[in-house]
N, C-alpha and C. Protein backbone atom coordinates (compact mmCIF):
# COMPACT_ATOMS: atom_id res chain seq x y z
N UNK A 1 -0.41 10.31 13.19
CA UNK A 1 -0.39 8.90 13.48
C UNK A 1 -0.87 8.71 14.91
N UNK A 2 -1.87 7.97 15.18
CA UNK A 2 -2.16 7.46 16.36
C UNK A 2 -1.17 6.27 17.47
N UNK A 3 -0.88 5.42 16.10
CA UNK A 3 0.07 4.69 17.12
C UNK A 3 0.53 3.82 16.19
N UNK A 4 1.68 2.80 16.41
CA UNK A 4 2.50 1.97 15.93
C UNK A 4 1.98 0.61 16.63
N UNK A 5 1.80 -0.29 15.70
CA UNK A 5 1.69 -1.41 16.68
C UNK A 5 2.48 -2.91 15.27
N UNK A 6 4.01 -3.14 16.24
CA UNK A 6 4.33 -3.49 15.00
C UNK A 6 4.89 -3.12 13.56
N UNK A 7 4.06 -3.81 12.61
CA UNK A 7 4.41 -3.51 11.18
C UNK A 7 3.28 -2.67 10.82
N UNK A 8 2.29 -2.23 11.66
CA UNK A 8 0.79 -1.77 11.60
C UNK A 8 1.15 -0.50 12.51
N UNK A 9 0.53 0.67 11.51
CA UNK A 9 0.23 1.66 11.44
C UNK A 9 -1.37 2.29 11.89
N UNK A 10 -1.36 2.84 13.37
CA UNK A 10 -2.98 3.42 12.88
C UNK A 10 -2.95 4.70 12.84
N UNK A 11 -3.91 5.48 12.14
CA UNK A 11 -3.99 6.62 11.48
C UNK A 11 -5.44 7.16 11.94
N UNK A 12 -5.55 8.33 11.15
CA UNK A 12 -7.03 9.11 11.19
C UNK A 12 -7.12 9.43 10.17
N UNK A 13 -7.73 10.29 9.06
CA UNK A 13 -7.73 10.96 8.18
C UNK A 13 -6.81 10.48 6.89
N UNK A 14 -6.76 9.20 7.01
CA UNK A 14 -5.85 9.16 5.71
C UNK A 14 -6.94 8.64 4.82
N UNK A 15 -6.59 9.24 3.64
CA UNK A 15 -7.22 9.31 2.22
C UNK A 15 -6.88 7.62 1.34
N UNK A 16 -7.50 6.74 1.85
CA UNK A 16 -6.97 5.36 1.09
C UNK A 16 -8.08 4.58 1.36
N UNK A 17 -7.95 3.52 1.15
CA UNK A 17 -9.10 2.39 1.15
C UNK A 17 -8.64 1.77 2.64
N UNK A 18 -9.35 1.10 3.56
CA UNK A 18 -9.00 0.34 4.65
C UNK A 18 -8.36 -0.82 4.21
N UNK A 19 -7.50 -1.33 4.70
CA UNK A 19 -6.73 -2.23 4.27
C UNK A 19 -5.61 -2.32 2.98
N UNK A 20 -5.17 -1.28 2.67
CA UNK A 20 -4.38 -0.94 0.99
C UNK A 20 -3.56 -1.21 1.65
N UNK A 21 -2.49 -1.53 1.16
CA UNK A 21 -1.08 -1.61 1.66
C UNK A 21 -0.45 -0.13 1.79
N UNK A 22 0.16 0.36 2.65
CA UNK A 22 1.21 1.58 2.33
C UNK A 22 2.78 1.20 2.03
N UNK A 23 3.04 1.72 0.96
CA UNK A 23 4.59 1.45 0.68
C UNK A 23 5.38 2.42 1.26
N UNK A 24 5.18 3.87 1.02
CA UNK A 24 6.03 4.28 2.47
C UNK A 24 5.24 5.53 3.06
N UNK A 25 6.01 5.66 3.91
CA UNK A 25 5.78 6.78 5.20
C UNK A 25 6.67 8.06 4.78
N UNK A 26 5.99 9.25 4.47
CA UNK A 26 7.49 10.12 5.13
C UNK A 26 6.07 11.25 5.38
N UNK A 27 6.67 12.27 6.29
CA UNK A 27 5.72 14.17 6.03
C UNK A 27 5.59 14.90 5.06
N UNK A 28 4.96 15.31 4.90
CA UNK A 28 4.91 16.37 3.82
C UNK A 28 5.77 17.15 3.89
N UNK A 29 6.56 18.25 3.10
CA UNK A 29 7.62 19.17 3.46
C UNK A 29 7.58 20.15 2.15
N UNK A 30 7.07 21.05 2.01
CA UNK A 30 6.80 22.24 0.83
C UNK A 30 8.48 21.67 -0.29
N UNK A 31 9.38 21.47 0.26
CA UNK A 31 10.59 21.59 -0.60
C UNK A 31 9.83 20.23 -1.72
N UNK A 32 9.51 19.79 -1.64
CA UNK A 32 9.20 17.92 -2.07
C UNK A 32 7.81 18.38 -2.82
N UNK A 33 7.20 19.22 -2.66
CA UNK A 33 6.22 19.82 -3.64
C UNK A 33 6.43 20.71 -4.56
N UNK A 34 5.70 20.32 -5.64
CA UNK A 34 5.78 21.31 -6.80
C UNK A 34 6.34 22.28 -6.88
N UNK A 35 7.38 22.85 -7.74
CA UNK A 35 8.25 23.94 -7.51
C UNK A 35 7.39 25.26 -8.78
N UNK A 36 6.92 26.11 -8.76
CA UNK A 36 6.38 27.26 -8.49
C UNK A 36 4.77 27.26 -8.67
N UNK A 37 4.39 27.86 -10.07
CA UNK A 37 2.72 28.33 -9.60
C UNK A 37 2.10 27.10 -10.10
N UNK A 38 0.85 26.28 -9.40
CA UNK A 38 0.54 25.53 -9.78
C UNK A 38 -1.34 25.65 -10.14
N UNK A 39 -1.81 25.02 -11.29
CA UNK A 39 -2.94 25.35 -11.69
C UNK A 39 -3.80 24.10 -12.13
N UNK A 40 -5.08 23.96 -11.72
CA UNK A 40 -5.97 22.60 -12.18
C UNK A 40 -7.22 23.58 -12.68
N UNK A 41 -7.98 22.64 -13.38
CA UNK A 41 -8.82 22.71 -14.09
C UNK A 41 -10.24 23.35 -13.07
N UNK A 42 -11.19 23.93 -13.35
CA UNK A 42 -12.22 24.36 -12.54
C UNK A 42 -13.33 23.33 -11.97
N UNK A 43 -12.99 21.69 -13.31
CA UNK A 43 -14.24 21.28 -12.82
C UNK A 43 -13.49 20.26 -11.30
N UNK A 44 -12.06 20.36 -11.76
CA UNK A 44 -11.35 19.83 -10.12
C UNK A 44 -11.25 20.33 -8.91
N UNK A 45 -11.69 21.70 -8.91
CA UNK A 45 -11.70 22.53 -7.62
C UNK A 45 -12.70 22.21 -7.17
N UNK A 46 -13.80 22.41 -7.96
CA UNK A 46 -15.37 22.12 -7.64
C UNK A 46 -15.80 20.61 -7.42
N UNK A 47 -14.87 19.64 -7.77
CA UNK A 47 -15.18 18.16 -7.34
C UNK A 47 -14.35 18.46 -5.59
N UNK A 48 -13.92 18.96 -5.57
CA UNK A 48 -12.93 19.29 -4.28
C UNK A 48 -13.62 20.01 -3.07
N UNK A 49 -14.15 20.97 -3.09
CA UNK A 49 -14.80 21.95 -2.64
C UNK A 49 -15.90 21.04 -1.51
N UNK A 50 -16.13 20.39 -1.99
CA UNK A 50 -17.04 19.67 -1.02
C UNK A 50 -16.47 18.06 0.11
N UNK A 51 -15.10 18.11 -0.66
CA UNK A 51 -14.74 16.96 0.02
C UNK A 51 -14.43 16.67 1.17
N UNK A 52 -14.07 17.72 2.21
CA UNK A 52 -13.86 17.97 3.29
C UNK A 52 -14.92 18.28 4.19
């Protein structure tokens, strides 16, 4: 997070449309993710692979 201003949030890198509403805030935290091995399809890695 860059800064608070208000009810307004500014950011960097967030993955959303400019202007979407956010309903909430919290960190990421491994416990709150998927609990063991997780697996997607090949043609989703490869839509992925370039997104960054």
């Amino acid at each position: 997070m860059l800064a608070v201003d208000g009810l307004d949030l500014h950011v960097r890198g967030l993955d959303a449309i400019d202007g979407s509403p956010v309903l909430d805030v919290k960190p990421y935290m491994a416990e709150f993710g998927p609990q063991g091995e997780t697996v997607q399809p090949e043609w989703a890695t490869e839509l992925m692979r370039a997104y960054y």
